[in-house]
PDB file of N, CA and C in Angstrom:
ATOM      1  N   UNK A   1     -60.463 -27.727  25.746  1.00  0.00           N
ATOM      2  CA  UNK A   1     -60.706 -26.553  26.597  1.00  0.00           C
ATOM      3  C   UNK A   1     -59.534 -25.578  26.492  1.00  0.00           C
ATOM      4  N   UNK A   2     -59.993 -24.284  26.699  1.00  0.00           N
ATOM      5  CA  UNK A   2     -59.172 -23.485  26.173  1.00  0.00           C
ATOM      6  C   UNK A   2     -58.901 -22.701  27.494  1.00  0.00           C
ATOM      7  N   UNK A   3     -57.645 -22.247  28.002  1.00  0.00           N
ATOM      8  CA  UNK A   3     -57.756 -22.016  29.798  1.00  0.00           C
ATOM      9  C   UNK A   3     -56.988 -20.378  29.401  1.00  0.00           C
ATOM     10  N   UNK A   4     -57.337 -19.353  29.440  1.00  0.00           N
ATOM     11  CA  UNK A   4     -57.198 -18.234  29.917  1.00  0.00           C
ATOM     12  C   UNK A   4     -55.782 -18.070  30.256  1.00  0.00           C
ATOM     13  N   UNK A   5     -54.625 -17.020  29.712  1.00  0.00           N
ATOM     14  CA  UNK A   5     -53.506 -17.285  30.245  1.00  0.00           C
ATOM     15  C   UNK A   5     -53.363 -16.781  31.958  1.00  0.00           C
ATOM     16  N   UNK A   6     -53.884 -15.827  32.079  1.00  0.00           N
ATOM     17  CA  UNK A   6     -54.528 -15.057  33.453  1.00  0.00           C
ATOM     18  C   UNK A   6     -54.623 -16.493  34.141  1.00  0.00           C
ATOM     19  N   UNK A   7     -55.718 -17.021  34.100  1.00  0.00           N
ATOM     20  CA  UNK A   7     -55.692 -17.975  34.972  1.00  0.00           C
ATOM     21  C   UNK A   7     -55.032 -19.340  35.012  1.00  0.00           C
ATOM     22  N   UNK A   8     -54.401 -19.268  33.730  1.00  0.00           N
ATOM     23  CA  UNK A   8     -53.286 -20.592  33.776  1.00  0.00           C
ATOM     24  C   UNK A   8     -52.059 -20.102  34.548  1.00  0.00           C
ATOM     25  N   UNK A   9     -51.834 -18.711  34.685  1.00  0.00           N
ATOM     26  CA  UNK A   9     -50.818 -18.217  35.565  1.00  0.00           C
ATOM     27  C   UNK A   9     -50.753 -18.144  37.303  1.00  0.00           C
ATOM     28  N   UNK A  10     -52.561 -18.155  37.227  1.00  0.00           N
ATOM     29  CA  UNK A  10     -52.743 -18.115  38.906  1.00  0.00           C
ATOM     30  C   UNK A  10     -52.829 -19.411  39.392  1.00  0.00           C
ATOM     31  N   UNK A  11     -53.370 -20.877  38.756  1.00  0.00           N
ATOM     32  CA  UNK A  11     -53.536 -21.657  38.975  1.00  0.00           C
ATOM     33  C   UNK A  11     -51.754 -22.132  39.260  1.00  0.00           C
ATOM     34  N   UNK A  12     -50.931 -22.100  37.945  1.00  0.00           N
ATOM     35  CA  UNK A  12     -49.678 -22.383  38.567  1.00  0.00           C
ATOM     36  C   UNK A  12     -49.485 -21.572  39.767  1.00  0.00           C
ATOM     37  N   UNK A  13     -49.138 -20.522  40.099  1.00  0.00           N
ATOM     38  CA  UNK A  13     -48.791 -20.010  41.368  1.00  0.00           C
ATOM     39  C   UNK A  13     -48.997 -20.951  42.335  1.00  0.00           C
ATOM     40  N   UNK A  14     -50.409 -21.437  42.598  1.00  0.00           N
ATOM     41  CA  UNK A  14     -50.935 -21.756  43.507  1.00  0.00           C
ATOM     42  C   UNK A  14     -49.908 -23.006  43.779  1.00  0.00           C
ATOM     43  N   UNK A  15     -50.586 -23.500  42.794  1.00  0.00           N
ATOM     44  CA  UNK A  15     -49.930 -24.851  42.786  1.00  0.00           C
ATOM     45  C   UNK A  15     -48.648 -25.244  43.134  1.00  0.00           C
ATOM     46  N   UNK A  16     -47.089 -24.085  42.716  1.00  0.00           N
ATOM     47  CA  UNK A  16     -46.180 -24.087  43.077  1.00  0.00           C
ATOM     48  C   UNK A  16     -45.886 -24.307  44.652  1.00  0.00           C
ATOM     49  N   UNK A  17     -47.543 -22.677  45.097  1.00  0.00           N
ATOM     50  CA  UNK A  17     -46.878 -22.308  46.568  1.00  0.00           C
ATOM     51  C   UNK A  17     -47.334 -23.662  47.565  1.00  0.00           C
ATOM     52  N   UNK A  18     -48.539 -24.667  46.733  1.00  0.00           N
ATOM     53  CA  UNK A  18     -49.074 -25.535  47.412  1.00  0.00           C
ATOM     54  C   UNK A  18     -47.371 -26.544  47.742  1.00  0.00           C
ATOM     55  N   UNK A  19     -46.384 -27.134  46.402  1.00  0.00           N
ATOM     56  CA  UNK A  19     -45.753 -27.421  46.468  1.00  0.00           C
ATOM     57  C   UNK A  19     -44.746 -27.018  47.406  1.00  0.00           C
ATOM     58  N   UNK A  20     -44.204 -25.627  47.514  1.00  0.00           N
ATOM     59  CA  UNK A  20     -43.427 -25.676  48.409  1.00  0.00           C
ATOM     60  C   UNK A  20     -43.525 -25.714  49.847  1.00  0.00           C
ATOM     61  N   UNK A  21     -44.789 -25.611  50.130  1.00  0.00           N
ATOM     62  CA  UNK A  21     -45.366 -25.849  51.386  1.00  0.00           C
ATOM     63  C   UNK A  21     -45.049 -26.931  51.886  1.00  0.00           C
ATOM     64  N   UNK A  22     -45.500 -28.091  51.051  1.00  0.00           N
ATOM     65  CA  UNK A  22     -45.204 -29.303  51.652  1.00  0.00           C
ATOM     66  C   UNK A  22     -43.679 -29.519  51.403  1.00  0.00           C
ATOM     67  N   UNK A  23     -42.828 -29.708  51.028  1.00  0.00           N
ATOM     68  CA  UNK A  23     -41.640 -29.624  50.630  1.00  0.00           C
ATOM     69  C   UNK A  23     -40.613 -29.268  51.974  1.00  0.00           C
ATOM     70  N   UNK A  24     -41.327 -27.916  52.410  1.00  0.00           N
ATOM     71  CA  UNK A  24     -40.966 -27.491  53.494  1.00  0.00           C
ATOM     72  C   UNK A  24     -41.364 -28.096  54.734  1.00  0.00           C
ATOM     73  N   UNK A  25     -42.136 -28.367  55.017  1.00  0.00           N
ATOM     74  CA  UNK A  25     -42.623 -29.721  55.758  1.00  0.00           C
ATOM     75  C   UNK A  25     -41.994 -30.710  56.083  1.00  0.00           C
ATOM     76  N   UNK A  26     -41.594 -31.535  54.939  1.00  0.00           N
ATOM     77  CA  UNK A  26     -40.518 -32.295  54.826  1.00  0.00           C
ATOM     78  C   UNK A  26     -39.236 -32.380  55.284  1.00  0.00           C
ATOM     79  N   UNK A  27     -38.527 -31.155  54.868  1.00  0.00           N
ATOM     80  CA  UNK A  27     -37.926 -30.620  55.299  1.00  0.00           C
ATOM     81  C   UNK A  27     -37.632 -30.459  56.471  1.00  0.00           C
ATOM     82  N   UNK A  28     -38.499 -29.514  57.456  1.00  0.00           N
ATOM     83  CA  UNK A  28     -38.163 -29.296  58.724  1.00  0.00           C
ATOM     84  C   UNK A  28     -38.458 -30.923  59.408  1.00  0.00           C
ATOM     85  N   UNK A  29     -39.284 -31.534  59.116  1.00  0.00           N
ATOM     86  CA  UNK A  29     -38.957 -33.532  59.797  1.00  0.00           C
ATOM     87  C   UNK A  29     -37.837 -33.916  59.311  1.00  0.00           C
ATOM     88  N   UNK A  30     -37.055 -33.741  58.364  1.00  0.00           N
ATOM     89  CA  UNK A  30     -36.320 -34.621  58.196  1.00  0.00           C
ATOM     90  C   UNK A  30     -35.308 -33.637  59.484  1.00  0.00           C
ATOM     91  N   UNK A  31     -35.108 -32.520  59.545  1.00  0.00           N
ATOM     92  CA  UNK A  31     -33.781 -32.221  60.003  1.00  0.00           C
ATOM     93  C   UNK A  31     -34.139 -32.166  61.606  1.00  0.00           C
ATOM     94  N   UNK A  32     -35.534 -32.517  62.036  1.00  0.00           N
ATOM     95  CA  UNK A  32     -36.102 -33.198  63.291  1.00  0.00           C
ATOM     96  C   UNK A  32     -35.542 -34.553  63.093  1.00  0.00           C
ATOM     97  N   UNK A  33     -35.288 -35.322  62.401  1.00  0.00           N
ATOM     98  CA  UNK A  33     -34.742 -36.829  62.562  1.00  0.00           C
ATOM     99  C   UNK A  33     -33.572 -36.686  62.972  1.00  0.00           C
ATOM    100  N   UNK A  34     -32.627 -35.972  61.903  1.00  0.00           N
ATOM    101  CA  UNK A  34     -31.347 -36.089  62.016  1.00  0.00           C
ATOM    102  C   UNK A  34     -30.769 -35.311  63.261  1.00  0.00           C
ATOM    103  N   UNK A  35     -31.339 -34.436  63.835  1.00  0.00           N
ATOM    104  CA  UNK A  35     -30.738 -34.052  65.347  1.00  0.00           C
ATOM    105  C   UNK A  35     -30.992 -35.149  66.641  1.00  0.00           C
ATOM    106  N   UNK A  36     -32.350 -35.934  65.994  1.00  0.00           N
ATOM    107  CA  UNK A  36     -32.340 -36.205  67.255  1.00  0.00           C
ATOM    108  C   UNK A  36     -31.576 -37.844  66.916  1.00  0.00           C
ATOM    109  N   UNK A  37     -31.190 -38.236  65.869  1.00  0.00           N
ATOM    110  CA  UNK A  37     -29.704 -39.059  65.781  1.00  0.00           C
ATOM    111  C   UNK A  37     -28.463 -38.787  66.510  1.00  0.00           C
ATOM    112  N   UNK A  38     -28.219 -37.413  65.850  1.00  0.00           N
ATOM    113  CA  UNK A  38     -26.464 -36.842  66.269  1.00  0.00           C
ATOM    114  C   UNK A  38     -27.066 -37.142  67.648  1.00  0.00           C
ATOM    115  N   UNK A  39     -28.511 -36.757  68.433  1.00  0.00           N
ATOM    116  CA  UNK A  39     -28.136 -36.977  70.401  1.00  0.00           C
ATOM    117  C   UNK A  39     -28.415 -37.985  70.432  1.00  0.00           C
TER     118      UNK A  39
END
C-alpha cells in the first residue's frame, strides 16, 4: 500500500498530539504523587 504523503503527514500529527496527551497525563499524576509525599 502506497499512503499519500499528505496523509502520512496528518496521520503522524495526530498520532504525536495523541502521544503527548497522554504523556501529559502522566505527568501531571506523577507530580500529584510526589507532593502529596513531601506532605
Amino acid at each position: 500500500m502506497v499512503i499519500s504523503p499528505i496523509i502520512y503527514a496528518i496521520l503522524t500529527k495526530i498520532i504525536k498530539n495523541i502521544i503527548n496527551k497522554e504523556n501529559i497525563k502522566k505527568g501531571k499524576e506523577h507530580v500529584q504523587k510526589a507532593s502529596k509525599k513531601s506532605n
